[in-house]
PDB file of N, CA and C in Angstrom:
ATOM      1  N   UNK A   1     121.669  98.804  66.070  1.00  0.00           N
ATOM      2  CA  UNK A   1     123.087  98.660  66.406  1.00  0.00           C
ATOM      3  C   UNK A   1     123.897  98.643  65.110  1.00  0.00           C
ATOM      4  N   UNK A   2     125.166  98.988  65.482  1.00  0.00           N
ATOM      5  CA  UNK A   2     125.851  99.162  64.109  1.00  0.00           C
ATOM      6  C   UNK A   2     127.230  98.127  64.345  1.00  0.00           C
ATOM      7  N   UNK A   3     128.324  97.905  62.987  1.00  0.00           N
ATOM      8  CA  UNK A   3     129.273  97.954  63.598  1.00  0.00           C
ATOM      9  C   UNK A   3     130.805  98.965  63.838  1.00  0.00           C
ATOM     10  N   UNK A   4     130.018 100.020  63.948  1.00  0.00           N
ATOM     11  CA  UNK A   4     131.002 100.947  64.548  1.00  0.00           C
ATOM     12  C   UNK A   4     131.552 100.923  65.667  1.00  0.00           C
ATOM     13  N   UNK A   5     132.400 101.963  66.331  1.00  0.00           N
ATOM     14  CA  UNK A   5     132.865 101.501  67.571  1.00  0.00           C
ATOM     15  C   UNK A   5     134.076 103.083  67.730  1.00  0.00           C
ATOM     16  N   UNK A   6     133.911 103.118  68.790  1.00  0.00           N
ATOM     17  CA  UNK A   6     135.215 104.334  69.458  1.00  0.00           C
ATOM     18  C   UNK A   6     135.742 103.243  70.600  1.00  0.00           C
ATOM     19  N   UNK A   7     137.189 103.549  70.282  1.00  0.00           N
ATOM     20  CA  UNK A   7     138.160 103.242  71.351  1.00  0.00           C
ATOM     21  C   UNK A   7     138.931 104.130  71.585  1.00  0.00           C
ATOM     22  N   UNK A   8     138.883 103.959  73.261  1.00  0.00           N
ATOM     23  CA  UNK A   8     140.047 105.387  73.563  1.00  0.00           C
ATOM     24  C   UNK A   8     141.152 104.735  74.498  1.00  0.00           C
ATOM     25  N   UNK A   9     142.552 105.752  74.617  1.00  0.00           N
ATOM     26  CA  UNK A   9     143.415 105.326  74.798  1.00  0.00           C
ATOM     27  C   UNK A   9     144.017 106.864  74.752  1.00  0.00           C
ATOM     28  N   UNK A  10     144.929 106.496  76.372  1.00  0.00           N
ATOM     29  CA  UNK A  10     145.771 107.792  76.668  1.00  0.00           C
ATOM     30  C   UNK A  10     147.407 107.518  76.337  1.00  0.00           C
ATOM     31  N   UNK A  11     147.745 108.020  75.847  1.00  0.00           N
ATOM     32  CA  UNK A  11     149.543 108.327  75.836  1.00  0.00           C
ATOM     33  C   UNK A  11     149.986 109.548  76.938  1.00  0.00           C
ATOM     34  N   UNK A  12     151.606 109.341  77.060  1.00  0.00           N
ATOM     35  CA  UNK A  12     152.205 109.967  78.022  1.00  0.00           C
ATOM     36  C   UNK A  12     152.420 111.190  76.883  1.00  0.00           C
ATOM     37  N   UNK A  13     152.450 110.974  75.564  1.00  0.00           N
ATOM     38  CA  UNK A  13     153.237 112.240  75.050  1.00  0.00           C
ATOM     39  C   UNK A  13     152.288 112.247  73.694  1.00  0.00           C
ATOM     40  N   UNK A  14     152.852 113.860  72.938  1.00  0.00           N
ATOM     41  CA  UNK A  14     151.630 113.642  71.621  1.00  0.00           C
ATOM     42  C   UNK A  14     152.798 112.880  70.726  1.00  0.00           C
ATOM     43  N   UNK A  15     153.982 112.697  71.016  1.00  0.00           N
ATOM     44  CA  UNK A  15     154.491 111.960  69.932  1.00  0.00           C
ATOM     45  C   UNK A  15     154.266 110.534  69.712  1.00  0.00           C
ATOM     46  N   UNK A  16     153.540 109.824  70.848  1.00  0.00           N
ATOM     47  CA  UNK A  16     153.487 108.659  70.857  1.00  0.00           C
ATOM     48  C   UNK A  16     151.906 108.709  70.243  1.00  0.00           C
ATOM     49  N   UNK A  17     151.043 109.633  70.612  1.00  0.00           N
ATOM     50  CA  UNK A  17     149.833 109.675  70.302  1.00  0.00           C
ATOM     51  C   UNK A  17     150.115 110.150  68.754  1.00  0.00           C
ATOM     52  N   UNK A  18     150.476 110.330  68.437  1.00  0.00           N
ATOM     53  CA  UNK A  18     150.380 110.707  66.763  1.00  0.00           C
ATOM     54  C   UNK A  18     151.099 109.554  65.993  1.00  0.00           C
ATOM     55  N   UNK A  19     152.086 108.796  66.654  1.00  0.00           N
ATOM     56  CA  UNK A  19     152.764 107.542  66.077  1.00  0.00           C
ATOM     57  C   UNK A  19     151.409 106.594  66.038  1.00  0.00           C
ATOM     58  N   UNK A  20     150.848 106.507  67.032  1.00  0.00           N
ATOM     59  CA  UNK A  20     149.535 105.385  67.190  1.00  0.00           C
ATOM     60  C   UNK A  20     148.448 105.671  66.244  1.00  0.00           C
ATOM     61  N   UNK A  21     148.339 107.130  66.504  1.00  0.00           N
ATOM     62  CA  UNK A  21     147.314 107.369  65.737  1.00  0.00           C
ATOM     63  C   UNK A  21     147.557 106.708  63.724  1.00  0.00           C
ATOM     64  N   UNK A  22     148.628 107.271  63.441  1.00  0.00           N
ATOM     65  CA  UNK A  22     148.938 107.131  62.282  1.00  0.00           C
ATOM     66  C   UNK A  22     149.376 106.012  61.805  1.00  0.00           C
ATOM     67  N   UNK A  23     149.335 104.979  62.340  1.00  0.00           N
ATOM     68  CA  UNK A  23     149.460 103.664  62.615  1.00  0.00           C
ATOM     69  C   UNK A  23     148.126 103.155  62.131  1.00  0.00           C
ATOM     70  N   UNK A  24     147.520 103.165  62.887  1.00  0.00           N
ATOM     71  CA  UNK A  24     146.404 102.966  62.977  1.00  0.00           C
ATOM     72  C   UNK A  24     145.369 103.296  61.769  1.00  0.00           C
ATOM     73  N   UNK A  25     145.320 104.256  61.007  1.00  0.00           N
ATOM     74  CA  UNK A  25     144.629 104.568  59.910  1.00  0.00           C
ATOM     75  C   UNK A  25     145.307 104.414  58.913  1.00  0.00           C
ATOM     76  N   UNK A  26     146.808 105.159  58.620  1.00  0.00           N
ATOM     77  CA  UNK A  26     147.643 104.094  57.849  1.00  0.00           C
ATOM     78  C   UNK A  26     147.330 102.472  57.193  1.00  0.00           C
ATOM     79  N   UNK A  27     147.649 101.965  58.319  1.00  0.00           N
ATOM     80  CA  UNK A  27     147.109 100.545  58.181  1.00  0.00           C
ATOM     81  C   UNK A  27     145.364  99.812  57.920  1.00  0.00           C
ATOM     82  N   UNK A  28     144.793 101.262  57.822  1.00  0.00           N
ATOM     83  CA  UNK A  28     143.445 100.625  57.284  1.00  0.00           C
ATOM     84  C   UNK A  28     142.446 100.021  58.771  1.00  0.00           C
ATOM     85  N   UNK A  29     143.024 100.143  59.734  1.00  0.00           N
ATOM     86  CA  UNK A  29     142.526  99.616  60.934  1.00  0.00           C
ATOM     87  C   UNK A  29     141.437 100.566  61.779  1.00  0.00           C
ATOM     88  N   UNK A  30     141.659 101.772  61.215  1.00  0.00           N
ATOM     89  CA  UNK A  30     140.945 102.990  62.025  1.00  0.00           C
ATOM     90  C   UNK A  30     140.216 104.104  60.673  1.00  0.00           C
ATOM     91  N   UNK A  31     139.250 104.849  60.754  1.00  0.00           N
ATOM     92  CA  UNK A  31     138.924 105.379  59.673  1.00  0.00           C
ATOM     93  C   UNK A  31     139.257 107.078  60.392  1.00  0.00           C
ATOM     94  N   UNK A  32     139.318 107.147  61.382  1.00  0.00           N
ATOM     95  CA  UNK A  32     139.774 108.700  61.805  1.00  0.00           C
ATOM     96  C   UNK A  32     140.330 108.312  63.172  1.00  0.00           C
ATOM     97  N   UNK A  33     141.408 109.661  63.949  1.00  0.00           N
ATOM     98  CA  UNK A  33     141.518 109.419  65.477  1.00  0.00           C
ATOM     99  C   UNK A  33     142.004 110.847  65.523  1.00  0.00           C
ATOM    100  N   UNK A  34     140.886 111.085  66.741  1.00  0.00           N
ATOM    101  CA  UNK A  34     141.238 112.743  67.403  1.00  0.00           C
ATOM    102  C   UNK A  34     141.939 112.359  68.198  1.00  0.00           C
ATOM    103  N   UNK A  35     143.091 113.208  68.252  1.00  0.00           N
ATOM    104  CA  UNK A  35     143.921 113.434  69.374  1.00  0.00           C
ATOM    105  C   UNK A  35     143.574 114.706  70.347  1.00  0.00           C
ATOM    106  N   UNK A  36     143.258 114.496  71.418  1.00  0.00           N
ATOM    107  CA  UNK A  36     142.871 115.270  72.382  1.00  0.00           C
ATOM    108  C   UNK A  36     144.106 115.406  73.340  1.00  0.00           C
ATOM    109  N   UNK A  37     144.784 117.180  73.807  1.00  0.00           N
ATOM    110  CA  UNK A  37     145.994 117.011  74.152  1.00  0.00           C
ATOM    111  C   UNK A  37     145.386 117.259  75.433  1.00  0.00           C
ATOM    112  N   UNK A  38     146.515 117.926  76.436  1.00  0.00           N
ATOM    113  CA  UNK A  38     146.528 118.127  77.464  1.00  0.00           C
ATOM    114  C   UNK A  38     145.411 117.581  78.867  1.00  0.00           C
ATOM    115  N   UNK A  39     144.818 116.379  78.501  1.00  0.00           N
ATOM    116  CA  UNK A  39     144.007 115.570  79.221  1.00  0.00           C
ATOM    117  C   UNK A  39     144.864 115.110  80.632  1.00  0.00           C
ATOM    118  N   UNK A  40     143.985 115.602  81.911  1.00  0.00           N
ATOM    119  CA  UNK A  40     144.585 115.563  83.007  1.00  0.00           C
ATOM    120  C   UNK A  40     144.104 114.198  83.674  1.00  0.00           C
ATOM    121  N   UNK A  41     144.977 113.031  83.469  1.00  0.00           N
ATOM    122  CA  UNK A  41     144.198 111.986  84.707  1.00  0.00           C
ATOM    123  C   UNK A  41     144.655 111.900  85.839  1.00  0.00           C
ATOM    124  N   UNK A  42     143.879 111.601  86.882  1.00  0.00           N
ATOM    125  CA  UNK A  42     144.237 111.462  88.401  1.00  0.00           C
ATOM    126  C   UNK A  42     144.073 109.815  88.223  1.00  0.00           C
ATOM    127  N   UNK A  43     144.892 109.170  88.651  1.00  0.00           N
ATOM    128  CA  UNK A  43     144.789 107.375  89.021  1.00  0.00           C
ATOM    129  C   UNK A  43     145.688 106.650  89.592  1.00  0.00           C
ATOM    130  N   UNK A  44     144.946 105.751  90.279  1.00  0.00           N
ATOM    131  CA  UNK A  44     145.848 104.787  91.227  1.00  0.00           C
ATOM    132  C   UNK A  44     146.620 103.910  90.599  1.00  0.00           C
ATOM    133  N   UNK A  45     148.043 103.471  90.843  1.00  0.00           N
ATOM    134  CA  UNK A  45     149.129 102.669  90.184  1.00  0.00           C
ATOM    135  C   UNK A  45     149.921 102.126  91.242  1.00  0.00           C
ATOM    136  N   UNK A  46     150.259 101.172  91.651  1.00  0.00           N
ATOM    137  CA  UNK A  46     151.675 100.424  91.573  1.00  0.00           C
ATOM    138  C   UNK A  46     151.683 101.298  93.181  1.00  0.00           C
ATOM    139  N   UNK A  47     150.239 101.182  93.841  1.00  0.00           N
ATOM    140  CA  UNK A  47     150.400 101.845  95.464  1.00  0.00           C
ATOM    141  C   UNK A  47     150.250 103.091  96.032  1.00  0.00           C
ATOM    142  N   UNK A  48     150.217 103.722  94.715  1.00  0.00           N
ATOM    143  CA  UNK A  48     149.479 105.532  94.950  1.00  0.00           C
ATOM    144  C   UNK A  48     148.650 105.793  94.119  1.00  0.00           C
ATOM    145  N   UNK A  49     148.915 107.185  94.282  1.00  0.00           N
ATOM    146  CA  UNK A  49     147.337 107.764  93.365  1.00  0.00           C
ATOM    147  C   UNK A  49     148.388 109.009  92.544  1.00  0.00           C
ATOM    148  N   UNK A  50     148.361 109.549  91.620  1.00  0.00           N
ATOM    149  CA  UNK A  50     149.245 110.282  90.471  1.00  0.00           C
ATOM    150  C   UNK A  50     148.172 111.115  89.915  1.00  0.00           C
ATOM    151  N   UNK A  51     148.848 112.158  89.193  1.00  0.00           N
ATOM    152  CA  UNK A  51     147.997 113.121  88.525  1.00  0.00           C
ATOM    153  C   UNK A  51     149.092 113.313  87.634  1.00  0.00           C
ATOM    154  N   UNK A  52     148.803 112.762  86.303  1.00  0.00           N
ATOM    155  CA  UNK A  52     149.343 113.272  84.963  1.00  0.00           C
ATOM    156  C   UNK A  52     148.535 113.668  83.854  1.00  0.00           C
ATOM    157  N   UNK A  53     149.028 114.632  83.081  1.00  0.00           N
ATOM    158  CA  UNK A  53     148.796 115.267  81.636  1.00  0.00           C
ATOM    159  C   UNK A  53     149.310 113.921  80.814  1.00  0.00           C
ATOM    160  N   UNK A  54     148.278 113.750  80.162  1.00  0.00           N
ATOM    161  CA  UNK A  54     148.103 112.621  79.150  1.00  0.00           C
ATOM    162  C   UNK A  54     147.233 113.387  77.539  1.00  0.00           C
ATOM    163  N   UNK A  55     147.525 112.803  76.809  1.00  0.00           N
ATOM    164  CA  UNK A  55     147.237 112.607  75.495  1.00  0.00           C
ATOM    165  C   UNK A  55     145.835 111.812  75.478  1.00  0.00           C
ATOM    166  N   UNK A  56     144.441 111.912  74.573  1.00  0.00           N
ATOM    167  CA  UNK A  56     143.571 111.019  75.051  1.00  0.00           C
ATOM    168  C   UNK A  56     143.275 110.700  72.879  1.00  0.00           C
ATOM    169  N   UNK A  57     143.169 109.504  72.460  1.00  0.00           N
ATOM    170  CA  UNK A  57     142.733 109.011  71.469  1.00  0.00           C
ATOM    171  C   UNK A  57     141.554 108.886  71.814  1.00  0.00           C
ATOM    172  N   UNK A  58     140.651 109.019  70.883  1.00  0.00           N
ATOM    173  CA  UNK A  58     139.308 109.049  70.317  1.00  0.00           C
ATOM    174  C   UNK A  58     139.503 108.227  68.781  1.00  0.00           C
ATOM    175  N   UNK A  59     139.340 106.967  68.796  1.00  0.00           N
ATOM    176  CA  UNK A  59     139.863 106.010  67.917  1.00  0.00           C
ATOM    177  C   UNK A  59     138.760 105.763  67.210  1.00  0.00           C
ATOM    178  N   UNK A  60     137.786 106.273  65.746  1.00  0.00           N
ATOM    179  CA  UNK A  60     136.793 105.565  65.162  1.00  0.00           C
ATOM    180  C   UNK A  60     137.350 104.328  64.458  1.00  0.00           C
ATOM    181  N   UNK A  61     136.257 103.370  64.411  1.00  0.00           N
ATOM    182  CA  UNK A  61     136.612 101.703  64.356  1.00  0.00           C
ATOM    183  C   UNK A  61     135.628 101.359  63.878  1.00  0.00           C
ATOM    184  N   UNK A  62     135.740  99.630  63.506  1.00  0.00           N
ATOM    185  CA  UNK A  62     134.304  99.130  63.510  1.00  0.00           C
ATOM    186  C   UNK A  62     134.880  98.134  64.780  1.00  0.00           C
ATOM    187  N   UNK A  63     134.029  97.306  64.903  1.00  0.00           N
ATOM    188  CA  UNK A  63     134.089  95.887  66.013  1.00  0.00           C
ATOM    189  C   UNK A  63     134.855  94.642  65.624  1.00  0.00           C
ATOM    190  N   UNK A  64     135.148  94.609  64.304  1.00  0.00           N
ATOM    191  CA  UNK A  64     136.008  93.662  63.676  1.00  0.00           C
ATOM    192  C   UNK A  64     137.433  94.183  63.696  1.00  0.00           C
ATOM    193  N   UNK A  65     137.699  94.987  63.141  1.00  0.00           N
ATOM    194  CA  UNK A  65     139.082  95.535  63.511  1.00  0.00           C
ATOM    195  C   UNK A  65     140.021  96.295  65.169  1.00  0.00           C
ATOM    196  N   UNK A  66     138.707  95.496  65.864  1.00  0.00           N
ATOM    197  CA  UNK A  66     139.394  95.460  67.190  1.00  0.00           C
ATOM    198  C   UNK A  66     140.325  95.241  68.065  1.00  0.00           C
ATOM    199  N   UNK A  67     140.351  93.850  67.634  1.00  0.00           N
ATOM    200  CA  UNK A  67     141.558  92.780  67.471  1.00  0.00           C
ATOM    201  C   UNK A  67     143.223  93.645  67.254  1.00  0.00           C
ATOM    202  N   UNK A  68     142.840  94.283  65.747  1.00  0.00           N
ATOM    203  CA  UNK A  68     144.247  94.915  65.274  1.00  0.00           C
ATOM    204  C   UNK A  68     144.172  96.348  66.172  1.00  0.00           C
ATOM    205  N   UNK A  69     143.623  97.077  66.175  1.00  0.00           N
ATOM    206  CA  UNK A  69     143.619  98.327  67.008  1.00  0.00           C
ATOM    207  C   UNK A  69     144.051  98.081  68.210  1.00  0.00           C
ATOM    208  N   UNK A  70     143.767  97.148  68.946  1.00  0.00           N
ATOM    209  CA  UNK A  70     144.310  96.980  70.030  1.00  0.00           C
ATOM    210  C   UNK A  70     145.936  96.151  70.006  1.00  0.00           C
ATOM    211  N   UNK A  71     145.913  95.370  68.577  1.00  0.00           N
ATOM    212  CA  UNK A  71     147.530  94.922  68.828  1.00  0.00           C
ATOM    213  C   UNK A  71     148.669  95.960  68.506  1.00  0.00           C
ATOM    214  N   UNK A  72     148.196  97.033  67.931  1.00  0.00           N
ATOM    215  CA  UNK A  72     149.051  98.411  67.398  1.00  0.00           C
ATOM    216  C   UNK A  72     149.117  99.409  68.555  1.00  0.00           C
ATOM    217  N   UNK A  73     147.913  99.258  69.015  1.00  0.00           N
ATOM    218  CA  UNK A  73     148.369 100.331  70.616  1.00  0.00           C
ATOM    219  C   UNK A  73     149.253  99.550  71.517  1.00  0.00           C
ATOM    220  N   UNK A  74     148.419  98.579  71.449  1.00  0.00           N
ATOM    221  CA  UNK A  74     149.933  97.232  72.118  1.00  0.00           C
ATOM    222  C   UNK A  74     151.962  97.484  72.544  1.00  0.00           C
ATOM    223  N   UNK A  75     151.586  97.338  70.743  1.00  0.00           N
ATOM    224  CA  UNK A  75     152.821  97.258  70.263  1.00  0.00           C
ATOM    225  C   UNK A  75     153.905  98.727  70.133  1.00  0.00           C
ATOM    226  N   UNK A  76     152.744  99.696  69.921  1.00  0.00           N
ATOM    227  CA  UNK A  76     153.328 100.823  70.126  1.00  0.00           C
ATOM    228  C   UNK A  76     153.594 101.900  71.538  1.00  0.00           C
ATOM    229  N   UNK A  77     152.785 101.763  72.131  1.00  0.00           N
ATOM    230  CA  UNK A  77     152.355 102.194  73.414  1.00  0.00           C
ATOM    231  C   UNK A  77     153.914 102.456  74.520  1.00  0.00           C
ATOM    232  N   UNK A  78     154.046 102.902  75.058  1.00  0.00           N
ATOM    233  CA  UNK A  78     155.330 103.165  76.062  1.00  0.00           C
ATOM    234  C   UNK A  78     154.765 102.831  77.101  1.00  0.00           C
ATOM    235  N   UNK A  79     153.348 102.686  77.526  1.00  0.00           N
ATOM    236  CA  UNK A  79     152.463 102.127  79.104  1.00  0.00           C
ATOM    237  C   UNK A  79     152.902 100.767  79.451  1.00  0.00           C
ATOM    238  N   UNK A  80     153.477 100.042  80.459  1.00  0.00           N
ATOM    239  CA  UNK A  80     153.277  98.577  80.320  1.00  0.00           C
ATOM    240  C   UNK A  80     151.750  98.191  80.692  1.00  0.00           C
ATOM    241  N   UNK A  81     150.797  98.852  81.321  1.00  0.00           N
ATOM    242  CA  UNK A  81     149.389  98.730  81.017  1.00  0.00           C
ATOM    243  C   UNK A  81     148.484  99.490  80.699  1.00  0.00           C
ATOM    244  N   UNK A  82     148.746  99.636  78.703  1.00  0.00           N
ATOM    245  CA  UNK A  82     147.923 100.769  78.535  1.00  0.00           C
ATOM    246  C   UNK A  82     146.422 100.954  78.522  1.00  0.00           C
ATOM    247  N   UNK A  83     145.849 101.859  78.311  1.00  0.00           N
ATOM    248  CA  UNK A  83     144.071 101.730  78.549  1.00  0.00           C
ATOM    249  C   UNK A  83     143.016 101.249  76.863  1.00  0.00           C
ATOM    250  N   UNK A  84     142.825 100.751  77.144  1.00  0.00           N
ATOM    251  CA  UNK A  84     142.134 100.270  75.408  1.00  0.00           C
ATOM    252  C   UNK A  84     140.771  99.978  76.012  1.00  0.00           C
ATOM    253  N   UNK A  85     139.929 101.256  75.438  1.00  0.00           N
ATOM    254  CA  UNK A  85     138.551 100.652  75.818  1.00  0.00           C
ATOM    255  C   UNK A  85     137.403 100.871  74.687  1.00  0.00           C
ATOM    256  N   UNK A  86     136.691 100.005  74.390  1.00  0.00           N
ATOM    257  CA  UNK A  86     136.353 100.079  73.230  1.00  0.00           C
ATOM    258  C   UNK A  86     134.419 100.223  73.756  1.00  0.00           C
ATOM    259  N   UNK A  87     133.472 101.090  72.922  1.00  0.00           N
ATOM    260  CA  UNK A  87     132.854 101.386  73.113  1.00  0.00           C
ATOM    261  C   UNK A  87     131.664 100.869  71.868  1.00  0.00           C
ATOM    262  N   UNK A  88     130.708 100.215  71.744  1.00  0.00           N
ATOM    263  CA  UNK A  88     130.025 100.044  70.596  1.00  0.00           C
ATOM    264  C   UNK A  88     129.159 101.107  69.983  1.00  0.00           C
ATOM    265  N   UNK A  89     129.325 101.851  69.007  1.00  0.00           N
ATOM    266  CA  UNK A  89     128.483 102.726  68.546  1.00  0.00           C
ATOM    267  C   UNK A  89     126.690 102.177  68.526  1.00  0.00           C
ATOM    268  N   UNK A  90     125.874 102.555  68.842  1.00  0.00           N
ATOM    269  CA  UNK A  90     124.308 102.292  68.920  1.00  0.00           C
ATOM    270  C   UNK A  90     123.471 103.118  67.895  1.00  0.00           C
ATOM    271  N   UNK A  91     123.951 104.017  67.371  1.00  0.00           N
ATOM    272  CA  UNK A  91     123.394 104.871  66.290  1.00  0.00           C
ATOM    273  C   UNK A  91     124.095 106.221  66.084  1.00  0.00           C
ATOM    274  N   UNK A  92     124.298 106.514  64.395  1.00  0.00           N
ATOM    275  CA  UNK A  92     125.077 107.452  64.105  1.00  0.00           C
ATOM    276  C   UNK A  92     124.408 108.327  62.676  1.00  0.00           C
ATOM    277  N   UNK A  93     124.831 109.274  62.314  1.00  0.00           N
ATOM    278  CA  UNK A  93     124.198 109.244  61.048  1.00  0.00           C
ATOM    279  C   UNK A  93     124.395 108.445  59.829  1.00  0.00           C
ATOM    280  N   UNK A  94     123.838 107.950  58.879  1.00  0.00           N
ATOM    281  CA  UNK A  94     123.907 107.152  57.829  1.00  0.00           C
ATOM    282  C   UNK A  94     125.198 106.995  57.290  1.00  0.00           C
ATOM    283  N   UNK A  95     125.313 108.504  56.714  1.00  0.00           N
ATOM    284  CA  UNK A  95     126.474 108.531  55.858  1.00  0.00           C
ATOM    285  C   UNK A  95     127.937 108.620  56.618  1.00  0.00           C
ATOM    286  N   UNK A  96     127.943 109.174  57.914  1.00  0.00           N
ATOM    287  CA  UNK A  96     129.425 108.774  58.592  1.00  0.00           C
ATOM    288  C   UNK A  96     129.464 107.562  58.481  1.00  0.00           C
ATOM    289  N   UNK A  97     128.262 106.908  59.234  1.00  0.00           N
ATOM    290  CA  UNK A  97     128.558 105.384  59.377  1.00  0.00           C
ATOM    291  C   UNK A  97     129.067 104.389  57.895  1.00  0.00           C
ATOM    292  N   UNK A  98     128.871 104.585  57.239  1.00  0.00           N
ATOM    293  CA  UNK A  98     129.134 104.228  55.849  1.00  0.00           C
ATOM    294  C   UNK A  98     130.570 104.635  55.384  1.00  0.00           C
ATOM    295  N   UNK A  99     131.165 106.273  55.133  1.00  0.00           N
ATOM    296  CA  UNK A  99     132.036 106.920  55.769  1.00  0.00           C
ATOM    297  C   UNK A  99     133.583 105.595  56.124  1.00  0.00           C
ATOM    298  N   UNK A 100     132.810 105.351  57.692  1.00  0.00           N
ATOM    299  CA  UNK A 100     133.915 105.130  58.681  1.00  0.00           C
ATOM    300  C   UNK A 100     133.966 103.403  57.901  1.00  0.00           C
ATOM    301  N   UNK A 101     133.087 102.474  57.439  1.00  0.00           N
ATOM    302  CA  UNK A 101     133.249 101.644  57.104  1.00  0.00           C
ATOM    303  C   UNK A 101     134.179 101.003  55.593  1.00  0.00           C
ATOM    304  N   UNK A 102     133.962 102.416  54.931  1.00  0.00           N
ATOM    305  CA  UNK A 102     134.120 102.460  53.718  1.00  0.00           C
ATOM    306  C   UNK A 102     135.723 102.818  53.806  1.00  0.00           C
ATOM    307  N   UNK A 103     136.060 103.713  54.822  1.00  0.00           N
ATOM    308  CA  UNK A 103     137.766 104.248  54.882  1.00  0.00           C
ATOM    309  C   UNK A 103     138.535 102.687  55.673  1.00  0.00           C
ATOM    310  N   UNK A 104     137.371 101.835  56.798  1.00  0.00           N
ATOM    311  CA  UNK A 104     138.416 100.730  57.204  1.00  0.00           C
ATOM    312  C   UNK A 104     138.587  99.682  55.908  1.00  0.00           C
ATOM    313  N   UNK A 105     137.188  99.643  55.707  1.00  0.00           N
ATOM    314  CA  UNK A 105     137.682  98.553  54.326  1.00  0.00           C
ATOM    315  C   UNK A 105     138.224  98.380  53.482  1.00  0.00           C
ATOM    316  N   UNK A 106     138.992  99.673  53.033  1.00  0.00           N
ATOM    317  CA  UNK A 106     139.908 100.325  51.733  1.00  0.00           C
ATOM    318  C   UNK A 106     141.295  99.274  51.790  1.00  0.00           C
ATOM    319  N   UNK A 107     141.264  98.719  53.072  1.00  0.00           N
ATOM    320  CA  UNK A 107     142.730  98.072  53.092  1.00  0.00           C
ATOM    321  C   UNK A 107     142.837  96.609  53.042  1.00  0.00           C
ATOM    322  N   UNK A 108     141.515  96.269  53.466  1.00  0.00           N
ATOM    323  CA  UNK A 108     141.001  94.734  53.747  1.00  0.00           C
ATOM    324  C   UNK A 108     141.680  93.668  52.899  1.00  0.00           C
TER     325      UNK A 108
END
């Protein structure tokens, strides 16, 4: 086990997804984030079921800077319940993993 980690998280627009994103590594909290556009979700809300084009983050992390990754999507986010789901990496190659640790810690 490592402590890496992907968290993902959809936006309504890429401008909000590129504000988050850049937020996010900016601040030393994230060591990369793909933005994946035109992601179609179907989901139930507030008594129906919806089908929107969403934005999808692919957030690399470790497990300690969770905390902040999630208070920046928080804070930035236009969702009043946005999706933050965080995934524990189990094995990666050496040197990303090192990589992704070495770009969050630069800010520590």
């Amino acid at each position: 086990m490592t402590d890496a980690c992907i968290v993902l998280t959809t936006c309504g627009s890429e401008e909000t997804a590129l504000t988050i994103a850049a937020a996010l590594v900016d601040q030393g909290f994230a060591a990369c984030v793909n933005i994946l556009p035109s992601v179609k979700s179907y989901y139930y809300y507030m008594g129906g079921t919806h089908l929107d084009e969403e934005v999808m983050l692919l957030i690399k992390s470790t497990t300690e800077q969770f905390s902040q990754v999630t208070q920046v999507i928080t804070d930035l986010h236009t969702y009043e319940i946005p999706e933050i789901l965080m995934f524990k990496v189990s094995a990666g190659s050496p040197s990303f993993l090192a990589w992704l640790r070495e770009a969050v810690a630069r800010v520590e």
